[in-house]
Protein backbone atom coordinates (compact mmCIF):
# COMPACT_ATOMS: atom_id res chain seq x y z
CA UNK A 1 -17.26 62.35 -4.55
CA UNK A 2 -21.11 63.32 -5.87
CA UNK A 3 -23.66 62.25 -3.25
CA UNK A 4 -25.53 59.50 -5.54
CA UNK A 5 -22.07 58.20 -7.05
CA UNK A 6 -21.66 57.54 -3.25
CA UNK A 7 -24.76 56.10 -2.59
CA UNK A 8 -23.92 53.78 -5.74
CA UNK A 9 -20.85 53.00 -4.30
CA UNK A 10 -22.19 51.88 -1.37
CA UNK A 11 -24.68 49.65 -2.79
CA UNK A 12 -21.68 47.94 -4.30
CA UNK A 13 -20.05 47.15 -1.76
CA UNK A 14 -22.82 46.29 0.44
CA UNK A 15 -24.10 43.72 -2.31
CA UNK A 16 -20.65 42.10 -1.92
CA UNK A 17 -20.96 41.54 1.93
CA UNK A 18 -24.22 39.33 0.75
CA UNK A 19 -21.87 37.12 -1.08
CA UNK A 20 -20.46 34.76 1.05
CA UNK A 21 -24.41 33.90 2.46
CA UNK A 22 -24.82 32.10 -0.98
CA UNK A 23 -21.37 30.12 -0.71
CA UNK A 24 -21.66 29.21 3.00
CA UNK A 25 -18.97 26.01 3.91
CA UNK A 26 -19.98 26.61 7.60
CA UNK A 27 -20.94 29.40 9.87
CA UNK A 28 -17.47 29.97 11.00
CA UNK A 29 -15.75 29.84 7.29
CA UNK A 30 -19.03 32.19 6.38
CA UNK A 31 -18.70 34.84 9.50
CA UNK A 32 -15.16 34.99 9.05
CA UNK A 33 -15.52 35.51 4.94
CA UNK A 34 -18.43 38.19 6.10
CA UNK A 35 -16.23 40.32 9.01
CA UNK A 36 -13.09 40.18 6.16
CA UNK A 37 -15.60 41.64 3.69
CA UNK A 38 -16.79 44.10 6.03
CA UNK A 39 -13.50 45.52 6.25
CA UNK A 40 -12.69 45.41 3.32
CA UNK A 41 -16.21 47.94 2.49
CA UNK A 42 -14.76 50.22 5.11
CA UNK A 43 -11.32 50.65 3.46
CA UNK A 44 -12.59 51.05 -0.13
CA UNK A 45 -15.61 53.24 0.77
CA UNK A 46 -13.30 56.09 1.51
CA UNK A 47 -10.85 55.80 -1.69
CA UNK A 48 -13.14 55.47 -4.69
CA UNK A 49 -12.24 58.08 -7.35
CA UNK A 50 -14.57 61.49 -7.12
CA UNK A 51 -13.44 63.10 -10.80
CA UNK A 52 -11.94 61.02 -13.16
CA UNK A 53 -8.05 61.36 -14.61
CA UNK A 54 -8.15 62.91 -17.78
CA UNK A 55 -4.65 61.60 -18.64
CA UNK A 56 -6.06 57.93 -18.11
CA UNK A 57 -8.93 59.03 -20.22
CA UNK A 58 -6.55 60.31 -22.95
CA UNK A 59 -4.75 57.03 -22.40
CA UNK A 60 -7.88 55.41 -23.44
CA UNK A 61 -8.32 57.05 -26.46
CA UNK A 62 -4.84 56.65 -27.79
CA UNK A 63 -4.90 52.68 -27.19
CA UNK A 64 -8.36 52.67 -28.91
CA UNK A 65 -6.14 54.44 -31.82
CA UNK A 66 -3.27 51.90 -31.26
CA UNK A 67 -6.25 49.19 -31.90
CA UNK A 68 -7.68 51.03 -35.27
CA UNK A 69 -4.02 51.20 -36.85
CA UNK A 70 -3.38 47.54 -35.82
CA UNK A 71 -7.10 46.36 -38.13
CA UNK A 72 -8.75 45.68 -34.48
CA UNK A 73 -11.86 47.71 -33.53
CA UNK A 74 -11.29 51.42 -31.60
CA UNK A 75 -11.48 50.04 -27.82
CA UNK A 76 -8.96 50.50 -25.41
CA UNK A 77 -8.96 50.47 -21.56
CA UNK A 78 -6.18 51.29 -18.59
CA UNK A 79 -6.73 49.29 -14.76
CA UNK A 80 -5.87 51.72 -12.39
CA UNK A 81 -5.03 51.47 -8.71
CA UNK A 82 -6.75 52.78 -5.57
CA UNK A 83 -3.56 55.73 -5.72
CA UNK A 84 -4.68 56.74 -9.26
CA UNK A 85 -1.84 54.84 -11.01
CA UNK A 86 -1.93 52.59 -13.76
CA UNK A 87 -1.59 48.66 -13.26
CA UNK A 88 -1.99 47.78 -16.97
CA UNK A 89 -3.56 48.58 -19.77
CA UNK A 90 -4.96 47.03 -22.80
CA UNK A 91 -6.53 47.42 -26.37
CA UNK A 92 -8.81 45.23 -28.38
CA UNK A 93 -7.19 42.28 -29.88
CA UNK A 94 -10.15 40.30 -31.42
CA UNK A 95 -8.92 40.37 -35.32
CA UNK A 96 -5.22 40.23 -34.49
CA UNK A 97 -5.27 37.74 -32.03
CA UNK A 98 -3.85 37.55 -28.76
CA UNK A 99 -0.35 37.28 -29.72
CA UNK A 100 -0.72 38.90 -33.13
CA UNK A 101 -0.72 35.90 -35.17
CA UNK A 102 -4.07 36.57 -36.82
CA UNK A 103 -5.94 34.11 -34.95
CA UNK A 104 -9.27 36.01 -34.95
CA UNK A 105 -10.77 35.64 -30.43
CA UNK A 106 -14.24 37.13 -30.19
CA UNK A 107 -13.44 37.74 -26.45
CA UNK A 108 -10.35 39.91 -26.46
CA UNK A 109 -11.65 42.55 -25.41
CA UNK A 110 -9.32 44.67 -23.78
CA UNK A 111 -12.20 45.11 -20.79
CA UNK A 112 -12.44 41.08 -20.50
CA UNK A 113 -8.70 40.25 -20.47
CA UNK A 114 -7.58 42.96 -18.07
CA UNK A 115 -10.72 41.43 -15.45
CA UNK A 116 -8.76 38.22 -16.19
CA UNK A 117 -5.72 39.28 -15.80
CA UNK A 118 -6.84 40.66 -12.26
CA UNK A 119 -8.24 37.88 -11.18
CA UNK A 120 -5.35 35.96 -11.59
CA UNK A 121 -2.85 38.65 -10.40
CA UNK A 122 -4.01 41.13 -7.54
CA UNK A 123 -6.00 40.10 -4.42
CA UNK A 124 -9.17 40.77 -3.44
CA UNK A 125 -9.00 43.80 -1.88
CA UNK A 126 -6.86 45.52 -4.61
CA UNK A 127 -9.38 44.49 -7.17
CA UNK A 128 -12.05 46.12 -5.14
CA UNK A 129 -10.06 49.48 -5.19
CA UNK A 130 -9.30 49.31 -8.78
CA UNK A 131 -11.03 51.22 -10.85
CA UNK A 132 -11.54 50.63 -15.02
CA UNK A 133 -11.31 53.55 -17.39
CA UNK A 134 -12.28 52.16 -20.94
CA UNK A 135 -12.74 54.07 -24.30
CA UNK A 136 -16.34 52.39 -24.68
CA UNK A 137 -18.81 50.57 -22.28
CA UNK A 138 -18.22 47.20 -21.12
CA UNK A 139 -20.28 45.03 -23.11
CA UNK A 140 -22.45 42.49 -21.35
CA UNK A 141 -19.41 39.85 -21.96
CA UNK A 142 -17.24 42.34 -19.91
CA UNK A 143 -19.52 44.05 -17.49
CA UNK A 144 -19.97 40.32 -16.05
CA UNK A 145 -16.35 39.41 -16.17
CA UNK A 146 -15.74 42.79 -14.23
CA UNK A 147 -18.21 42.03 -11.59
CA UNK A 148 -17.37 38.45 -11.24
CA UNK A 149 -13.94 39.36 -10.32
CA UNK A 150 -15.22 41.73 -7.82
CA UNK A 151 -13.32 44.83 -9.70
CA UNK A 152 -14.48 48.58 -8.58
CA UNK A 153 -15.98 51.67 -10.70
CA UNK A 154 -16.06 51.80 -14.31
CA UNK A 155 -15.27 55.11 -16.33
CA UNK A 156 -16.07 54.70 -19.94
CA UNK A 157 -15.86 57.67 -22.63
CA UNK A 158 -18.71 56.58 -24.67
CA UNK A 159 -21.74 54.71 -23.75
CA UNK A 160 -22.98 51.42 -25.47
CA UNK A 161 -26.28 53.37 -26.49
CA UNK A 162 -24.00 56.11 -28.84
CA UNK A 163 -22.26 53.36 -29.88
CA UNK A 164 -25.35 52.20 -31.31
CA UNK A 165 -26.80 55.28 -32.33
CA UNK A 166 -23.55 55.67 -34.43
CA UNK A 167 -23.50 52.99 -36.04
CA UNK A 168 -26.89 53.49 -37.30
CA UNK A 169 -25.60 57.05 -38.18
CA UNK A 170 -23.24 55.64 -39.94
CA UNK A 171 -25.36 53.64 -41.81
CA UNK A 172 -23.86 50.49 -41.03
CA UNK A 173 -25.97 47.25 -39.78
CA UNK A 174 -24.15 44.81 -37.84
CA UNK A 175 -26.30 41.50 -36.63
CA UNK A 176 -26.28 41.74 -32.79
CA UNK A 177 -24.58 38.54 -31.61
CA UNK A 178 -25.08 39.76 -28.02
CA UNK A 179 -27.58 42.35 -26.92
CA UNK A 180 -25.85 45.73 -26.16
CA UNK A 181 -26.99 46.74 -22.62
CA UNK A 182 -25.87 49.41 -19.98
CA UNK A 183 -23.31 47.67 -17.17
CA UNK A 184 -25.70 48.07 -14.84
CA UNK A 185 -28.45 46.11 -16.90
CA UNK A 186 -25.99 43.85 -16.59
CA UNK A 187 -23.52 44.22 -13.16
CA UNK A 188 -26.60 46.24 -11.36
CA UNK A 189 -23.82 47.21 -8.32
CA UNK A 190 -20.88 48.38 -10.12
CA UNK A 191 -20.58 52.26 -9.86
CA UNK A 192 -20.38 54.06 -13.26
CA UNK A 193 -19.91 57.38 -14.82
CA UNK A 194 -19.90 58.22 -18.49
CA UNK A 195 -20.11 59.00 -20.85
CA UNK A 196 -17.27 61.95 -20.94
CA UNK A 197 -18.48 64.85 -23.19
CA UNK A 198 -16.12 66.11 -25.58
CA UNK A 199 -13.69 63.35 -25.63
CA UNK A 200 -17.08 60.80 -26.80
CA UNK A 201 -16.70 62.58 -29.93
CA UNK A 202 -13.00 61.73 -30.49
CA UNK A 203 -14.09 58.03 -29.85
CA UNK A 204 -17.23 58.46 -32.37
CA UNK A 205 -14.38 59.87 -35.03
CA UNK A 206 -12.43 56.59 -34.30
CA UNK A 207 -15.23 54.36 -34.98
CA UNK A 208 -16.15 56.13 -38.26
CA UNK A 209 -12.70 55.58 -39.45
CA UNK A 210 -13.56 51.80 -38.67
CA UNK A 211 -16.69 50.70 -40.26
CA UNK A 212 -17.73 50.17 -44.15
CA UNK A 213 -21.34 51.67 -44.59
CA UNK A 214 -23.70 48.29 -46.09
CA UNK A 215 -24.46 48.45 -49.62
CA UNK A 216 -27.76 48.71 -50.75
């Protein structure tokens, strides 16, 4: 692991120990939350991912593919355990719909469903040993759903910045519904690292299949 990624790491972690101070129910419910939290730094601290998978970053790619072919935008993303093996996965869904009946959902992202879906299905501690490798940066939408779910690192392939500069490459203007910021404009805590040369391109190739250039 890098020096500052561990530094960042720590921050996390340390920023989730503050917590419980804000949603005190009485010194005794808050020490205990606090001393469980504690441990739970400890135990994570030493099992965060130094270099990231390159199959799960493949894996990315090819559901971001999976989404293109389907008439959903290139974005695809895998949740992977604190042993570096895959809990789920998921790709964007917003035009198809959740269950592919067309109904068009502005938050499927596959980022935002599998923080849901994490939430409702792993405990704390496993969600702060997960990591999430995603094709693209979480948008603000799903850099707050990750953090409010208390979720661990993020590797993304491309950044939200090239995603803009591409688009404007592309020659393509899109009215920006939501301002898109770094994850830690948004989720200051949660360690990063991205984008992933070489494979960004493969992701920028993806999303010039995808758009229609505006007409003059």
């Amino acid at each position: 692991m890098s020096p500052s990624f561990s530094r960042i790491t720590t921050s996390y972690f340390l920023h989730q120990l503050a917590i419980p101070s804000f949603l005190r129910l009485g010194d005794h419910t808050a020490s205990a939350q606090i001393h469980s939290n504690f441990l739970l730094y400890q135990a994570c601290s030493c099992t965060m991912p130094s270099d990231p998978d390159p199959k799960i970053l493949r894996r990315c790619i090819e559901l971001a593919k999976e989404a293109l072919d389907a008439g959903d935008d290139p974005f695809g993303s895998v949740l992977v355990g604190a042993d570096g093996s895959i809990i789920r996965e998921d790709r964007n869904r917003v035009n198809t719909g959740e269950s592919g009946d067309g109904r068009r959902d502005g938050t499927l992202h596959p980022e935002f469903t599998l923080a849901r879906w994490a939430q409702l299905n792993l405990s704390a501690e496993e969600r702060a040993k997960a990591s999430v490798y995603t094709s693209g940066e979480h948008c603000p939408m799903c850099a707050a759903a990750h953090a409010w779910v208390g979720l661990g690192p993020i590797v993304f392939v491309s950044s939200s910045v090239q995603f803009s500069a591409w688009l404007k490459e592309f020659g393509v203007e899109r009215e920006a519904k939501v301002k898109p910021l770094p994850i830690n404009e948004v989720a200051p805590n949660i360690p990063v690292q991205g984008p992933i040369p070489g494979l960004d391109e493969e992701v920028k190739a993806l999303h010039k299949q995808n758009v229609k250039p505006s007409s003059n």
